[in-house]
N, C-alpha and C. Protein backbone atom coordinates (compact mmCIF):
# COMPACT_ATOMS: atom_id res chain seq x y z
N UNK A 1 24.40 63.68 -22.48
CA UNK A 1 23.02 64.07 -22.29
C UNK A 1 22.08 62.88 -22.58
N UNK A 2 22.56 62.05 -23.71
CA UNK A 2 21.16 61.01 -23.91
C UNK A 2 21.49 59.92 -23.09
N UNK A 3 22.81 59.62 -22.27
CA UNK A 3 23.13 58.46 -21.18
C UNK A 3 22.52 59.19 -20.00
N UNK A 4 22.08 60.63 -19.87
CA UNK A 4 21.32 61.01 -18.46
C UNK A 4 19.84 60.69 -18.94
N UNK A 5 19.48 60.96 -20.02
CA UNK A 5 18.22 60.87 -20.08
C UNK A 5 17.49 59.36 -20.44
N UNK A 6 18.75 58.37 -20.82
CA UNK A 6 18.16 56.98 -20.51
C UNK A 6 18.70 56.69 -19.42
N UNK A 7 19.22 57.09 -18.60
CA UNK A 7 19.07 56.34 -17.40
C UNK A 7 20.45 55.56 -17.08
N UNK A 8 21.87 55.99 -17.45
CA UNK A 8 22.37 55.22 -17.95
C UNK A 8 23.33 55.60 -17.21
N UNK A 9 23.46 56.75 -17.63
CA UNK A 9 25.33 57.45 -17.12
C UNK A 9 25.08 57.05 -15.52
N UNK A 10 24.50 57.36 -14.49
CA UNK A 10 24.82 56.43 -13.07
C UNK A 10 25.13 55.13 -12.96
N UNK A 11 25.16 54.48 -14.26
CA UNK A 11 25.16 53.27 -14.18
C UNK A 11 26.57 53.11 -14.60
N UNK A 12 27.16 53.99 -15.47
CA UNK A 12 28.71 53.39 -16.23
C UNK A 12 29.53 54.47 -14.82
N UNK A 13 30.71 53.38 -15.16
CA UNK A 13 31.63 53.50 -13.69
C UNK A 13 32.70 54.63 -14.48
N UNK A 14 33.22 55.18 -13.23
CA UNK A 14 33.66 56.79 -13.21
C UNK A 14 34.89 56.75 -14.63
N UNK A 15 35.66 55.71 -14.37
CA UNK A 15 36.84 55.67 -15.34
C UNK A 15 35.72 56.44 -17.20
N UNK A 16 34.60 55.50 -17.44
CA UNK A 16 34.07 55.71 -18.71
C UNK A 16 33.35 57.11 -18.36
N UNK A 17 32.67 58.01 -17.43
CA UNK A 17 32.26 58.81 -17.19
C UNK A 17 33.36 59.95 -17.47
N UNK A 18 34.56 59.54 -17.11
CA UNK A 18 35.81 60.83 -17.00
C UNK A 18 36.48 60.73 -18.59
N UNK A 19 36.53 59.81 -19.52
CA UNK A 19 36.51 59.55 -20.93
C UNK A 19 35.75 60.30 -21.75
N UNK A 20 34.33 60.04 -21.34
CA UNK A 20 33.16 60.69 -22.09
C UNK A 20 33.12 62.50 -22.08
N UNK A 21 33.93 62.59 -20.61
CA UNK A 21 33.83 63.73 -20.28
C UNK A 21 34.81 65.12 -20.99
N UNK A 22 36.00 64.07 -21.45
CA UNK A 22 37.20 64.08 -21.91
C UNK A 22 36.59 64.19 -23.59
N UNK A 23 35.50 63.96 -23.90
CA UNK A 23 35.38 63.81 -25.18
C UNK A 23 35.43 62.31 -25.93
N UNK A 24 35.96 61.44 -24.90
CA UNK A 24 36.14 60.37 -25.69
C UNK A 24 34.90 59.04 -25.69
N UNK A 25 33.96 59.61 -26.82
CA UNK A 25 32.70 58.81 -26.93
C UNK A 25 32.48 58.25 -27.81
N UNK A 26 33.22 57.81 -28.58
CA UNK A 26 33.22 56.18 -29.39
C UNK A 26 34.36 54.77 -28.55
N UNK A 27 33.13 53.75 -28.37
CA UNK A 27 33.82 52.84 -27.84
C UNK A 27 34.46 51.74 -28.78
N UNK A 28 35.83 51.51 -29.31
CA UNK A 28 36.28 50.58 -30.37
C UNK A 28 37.23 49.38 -29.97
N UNK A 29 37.08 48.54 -31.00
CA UNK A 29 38.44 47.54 -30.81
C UNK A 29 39.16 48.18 -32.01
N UNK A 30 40.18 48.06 -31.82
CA UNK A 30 41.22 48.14 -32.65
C UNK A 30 42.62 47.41 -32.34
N UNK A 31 43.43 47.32 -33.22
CA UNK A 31 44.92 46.56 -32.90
C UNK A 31 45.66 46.70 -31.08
N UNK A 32 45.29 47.67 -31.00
CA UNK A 32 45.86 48.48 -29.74
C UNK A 32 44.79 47.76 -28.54
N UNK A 33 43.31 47.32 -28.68
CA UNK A 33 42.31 46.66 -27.90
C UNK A 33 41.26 47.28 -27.99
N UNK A 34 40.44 46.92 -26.68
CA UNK A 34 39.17 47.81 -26.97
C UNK A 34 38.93 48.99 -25.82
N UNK A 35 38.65 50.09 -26.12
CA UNK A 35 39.03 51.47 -25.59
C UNK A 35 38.00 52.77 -26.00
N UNK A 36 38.11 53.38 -25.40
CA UNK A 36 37.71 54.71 -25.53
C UNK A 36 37.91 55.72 -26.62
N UNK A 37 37.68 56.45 -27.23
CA UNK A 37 38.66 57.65 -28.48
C UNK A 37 37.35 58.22 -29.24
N UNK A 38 38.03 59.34 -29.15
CA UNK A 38 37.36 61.26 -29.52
C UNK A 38 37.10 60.60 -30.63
N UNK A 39 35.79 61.26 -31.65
CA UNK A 39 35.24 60.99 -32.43
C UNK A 39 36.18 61.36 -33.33
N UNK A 40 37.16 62.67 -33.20
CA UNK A 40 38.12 62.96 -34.44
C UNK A 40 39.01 61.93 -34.71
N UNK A 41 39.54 61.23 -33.62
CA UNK A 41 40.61 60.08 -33.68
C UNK A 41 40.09 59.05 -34.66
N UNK A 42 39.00 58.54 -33.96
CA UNK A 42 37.73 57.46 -34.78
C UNK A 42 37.90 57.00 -36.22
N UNK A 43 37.69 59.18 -36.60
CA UNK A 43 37.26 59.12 -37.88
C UNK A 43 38.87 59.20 -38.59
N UNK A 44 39.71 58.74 -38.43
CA UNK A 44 40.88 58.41 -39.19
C UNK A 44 41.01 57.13 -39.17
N UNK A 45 40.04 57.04 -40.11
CA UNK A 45 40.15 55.55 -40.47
C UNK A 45 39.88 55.91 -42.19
N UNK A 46 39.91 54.47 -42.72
CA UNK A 46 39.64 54.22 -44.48
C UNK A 46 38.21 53.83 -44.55
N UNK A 47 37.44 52.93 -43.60
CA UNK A 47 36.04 52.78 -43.68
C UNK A 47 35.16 53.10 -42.32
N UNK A 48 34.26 52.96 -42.29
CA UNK A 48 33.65 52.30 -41.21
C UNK A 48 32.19 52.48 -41.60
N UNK A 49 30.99 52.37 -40.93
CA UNK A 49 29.62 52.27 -41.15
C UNK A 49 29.07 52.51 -39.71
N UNK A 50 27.86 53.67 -39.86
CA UNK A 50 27.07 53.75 -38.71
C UNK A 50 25.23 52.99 -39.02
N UNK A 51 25.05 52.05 -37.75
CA UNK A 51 23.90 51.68 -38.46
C UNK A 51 22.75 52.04 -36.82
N UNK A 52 21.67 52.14 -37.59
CA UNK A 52 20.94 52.74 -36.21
C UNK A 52 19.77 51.81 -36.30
N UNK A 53 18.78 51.21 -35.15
CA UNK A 53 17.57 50.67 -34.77
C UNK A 53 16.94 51.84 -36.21
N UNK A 54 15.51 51.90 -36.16
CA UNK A 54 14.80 52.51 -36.41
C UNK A 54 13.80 52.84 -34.65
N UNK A 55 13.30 53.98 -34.83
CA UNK A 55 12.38 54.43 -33.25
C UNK A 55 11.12 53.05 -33.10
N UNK A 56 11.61 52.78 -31.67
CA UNK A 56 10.60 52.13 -31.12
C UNK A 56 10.90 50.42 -31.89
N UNK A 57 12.27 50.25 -32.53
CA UNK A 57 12.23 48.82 -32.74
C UNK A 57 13.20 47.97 -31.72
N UNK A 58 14.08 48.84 -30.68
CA UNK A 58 14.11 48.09 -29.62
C UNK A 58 14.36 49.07 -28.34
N UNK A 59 13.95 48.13 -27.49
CA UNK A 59 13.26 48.69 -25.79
C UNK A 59 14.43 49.45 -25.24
N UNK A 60 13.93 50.44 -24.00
CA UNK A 60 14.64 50.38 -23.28
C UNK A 60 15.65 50.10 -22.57
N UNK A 61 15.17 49.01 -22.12
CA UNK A 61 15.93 47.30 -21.42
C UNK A 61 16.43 46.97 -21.91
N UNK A 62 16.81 46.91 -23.62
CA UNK A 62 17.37 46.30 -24.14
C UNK A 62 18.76 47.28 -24.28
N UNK A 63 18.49 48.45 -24.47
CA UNK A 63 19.42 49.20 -24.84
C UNK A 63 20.43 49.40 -23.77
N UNK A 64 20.02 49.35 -22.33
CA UNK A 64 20.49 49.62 -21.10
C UNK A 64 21.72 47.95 -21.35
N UNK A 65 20.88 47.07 -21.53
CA UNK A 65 21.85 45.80 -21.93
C UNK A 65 23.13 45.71 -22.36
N UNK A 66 22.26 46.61 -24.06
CA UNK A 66 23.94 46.62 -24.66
C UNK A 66 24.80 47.79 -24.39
N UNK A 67 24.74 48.78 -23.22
CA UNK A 67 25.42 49.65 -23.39
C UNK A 67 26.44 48.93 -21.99
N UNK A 68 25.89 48.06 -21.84
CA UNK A 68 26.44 47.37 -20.08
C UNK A 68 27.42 46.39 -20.79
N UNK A 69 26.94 45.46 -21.63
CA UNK A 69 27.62 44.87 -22.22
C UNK A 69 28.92 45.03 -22.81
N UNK A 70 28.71 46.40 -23.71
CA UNK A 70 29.93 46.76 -24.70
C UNK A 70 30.54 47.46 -23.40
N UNK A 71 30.22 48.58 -22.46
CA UNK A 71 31.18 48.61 -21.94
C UNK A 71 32.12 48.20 -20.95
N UNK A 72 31.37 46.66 -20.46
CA UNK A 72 31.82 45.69 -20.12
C UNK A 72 33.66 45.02 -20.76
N UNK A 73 33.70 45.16 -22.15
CA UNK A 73 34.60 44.82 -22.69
C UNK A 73 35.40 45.80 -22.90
N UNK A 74 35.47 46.90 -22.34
CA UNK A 74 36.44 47.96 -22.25
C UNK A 74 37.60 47.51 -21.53
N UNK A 75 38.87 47.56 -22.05
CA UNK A 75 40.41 47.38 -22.20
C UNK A 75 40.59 45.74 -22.43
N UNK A 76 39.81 44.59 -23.13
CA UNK A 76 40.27 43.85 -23.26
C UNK A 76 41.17 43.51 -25.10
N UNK A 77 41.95 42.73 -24.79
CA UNK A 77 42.79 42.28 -26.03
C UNK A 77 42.15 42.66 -27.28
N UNK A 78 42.92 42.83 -27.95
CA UNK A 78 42.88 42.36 -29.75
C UNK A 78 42.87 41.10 -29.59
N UNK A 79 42.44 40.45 -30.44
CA UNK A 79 41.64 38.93 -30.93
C UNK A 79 42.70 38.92 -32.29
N UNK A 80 43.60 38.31 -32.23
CA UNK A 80 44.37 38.44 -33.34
C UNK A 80 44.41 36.65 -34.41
N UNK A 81 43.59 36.62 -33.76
CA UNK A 81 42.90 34.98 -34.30
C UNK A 81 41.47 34.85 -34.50
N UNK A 82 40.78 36.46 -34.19
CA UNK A 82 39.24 36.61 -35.02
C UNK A 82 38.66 35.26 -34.15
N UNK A 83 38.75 34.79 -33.05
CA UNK A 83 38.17 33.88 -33.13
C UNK A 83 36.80 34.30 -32.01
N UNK A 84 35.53 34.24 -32.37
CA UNK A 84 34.26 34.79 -31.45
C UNK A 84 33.88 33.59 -30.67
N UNK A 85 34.37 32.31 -30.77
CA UNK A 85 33.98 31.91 -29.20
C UNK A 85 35.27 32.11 -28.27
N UNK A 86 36.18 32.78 -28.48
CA UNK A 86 36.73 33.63 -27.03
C UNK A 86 36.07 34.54 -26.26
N UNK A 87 36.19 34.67 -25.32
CA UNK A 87 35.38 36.14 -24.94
C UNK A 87 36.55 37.29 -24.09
N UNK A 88 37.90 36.94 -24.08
CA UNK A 88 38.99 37.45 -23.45
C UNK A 88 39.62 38.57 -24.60
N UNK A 89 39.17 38.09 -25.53
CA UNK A 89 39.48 38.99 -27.01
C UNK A 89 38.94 39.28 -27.62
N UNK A 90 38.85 40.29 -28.44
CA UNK A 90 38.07 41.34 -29.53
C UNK A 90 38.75 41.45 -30.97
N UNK A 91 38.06 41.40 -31.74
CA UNK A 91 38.34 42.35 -32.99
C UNK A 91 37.21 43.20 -33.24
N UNK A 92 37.18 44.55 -33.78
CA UNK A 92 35.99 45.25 -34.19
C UNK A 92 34.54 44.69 -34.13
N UNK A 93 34.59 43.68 -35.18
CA UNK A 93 33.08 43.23 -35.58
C UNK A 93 32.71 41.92 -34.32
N UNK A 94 33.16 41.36 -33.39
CA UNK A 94 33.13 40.80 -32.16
C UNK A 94 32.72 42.26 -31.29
N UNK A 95 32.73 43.17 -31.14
CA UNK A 95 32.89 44.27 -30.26
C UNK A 95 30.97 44.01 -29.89
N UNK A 96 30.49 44.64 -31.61
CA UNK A 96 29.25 44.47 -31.72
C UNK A 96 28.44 42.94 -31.70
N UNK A 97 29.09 41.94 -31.89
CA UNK A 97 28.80 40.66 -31.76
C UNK A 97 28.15 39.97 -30.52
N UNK A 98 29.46 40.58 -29.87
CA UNK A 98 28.98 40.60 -28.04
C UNK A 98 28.23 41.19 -27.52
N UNK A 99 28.15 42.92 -27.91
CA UNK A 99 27.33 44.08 -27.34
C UNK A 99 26.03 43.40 -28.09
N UNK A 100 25.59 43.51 -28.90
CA UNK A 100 24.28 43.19 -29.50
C UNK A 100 24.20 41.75 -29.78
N UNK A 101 24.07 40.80 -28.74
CA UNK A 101 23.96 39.44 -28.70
C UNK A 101 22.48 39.26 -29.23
N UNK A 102 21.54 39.61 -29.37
CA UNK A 102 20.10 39.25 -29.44
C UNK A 102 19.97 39.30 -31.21
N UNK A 103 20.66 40.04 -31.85
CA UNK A 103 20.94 39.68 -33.28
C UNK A 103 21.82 38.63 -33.84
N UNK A 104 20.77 37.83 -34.76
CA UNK A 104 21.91 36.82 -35.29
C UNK A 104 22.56 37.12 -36.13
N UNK A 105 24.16 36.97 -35.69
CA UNK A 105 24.97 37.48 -36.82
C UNK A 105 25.82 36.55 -37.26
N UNK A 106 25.84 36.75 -38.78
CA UNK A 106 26.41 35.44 -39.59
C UNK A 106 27.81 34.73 -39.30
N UNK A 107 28.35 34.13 -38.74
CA UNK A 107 29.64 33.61 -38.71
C UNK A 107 29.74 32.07 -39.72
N UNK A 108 31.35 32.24 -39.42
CA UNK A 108 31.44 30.77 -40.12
C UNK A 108 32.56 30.16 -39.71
N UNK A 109 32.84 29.11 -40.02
CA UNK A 109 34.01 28.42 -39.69
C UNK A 109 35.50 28.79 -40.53
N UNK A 110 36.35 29.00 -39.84
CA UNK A 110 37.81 29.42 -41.02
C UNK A 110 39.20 29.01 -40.12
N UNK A 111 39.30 28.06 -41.00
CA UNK A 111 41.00 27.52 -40.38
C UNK A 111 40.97 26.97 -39.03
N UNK A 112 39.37 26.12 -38.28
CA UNK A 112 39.03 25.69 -37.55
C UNK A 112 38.72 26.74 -36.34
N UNK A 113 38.12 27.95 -37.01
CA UNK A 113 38.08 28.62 -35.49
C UNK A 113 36.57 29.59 -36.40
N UNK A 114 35.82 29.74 -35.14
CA UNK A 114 34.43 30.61 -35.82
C UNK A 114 34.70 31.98 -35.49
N UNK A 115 34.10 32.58 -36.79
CA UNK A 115 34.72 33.99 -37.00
C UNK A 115 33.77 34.85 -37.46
N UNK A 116 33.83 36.10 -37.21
CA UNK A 116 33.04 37.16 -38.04
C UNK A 116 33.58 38.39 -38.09
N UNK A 117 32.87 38.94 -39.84
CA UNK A 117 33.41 39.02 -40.98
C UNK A 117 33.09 40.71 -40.69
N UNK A 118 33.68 42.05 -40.82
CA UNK A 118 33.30 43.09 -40.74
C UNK A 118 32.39 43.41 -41.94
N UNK A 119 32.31 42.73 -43.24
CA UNK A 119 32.22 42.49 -44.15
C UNK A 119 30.72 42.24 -43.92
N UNK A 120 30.18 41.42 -42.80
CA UNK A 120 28.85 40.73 -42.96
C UNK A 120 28.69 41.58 -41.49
């Protein structure tokens, strides 16, 4: 309902439409890659964190961006070398790294490869 009412769901291609439809509306990386899975699946995990804009602190346009973006990276690799200047691979906190490019998010250098931290 809120991908019809931004404008959105005509825009994501049938495979993520028949997912969503299926129930499966969290988009993740995990060991397995980055994919689709039911919010019950999701939530069998040990952590995770939901963090939200506050209303009216970013646009439209922008949002249409990152929803193109992240699901842009649907079925690619685990990133099993954390490394974020790949773009062929994922780990979790790369998922959002990529999808929300317009935030600077802290990386650093580790064992010669730049990385970020789920942590940060």
């Amino acid at each position: 309902k809120e991908l019809i009412e931004m404008g959105i769901w005509g825009e994501l291609p049938e495979e993520i439409k028949e997912g969503i439809s299926l129930g499966k509306n969290i988009l993740e990386t995990d060991r397995s890659g980055t994919h689709l899975k039911s919010l019950e699946k999701f939530m069998n995990v040990d952590e995770f964190a939901i963090l939200r804009f506050k209303e009216g602190v970013i646009q439209k346009n922008q949002i249409r961006k990152i929803y193109k973006v992240a699901v842009s990276q649907l079925g690619k690799k685990y990133d099993f070398n954390f490394d974020v200047e790949t773009t062929d691979r994922l780990v979790c906190s790369e998922l959002l790294y990529q999808s929300f490019g317009n935030i600077n998010w802290p990386t650093e250098k580790y064992l010669g490869r730049t990385t970020i931290s789920p942590d940060n």
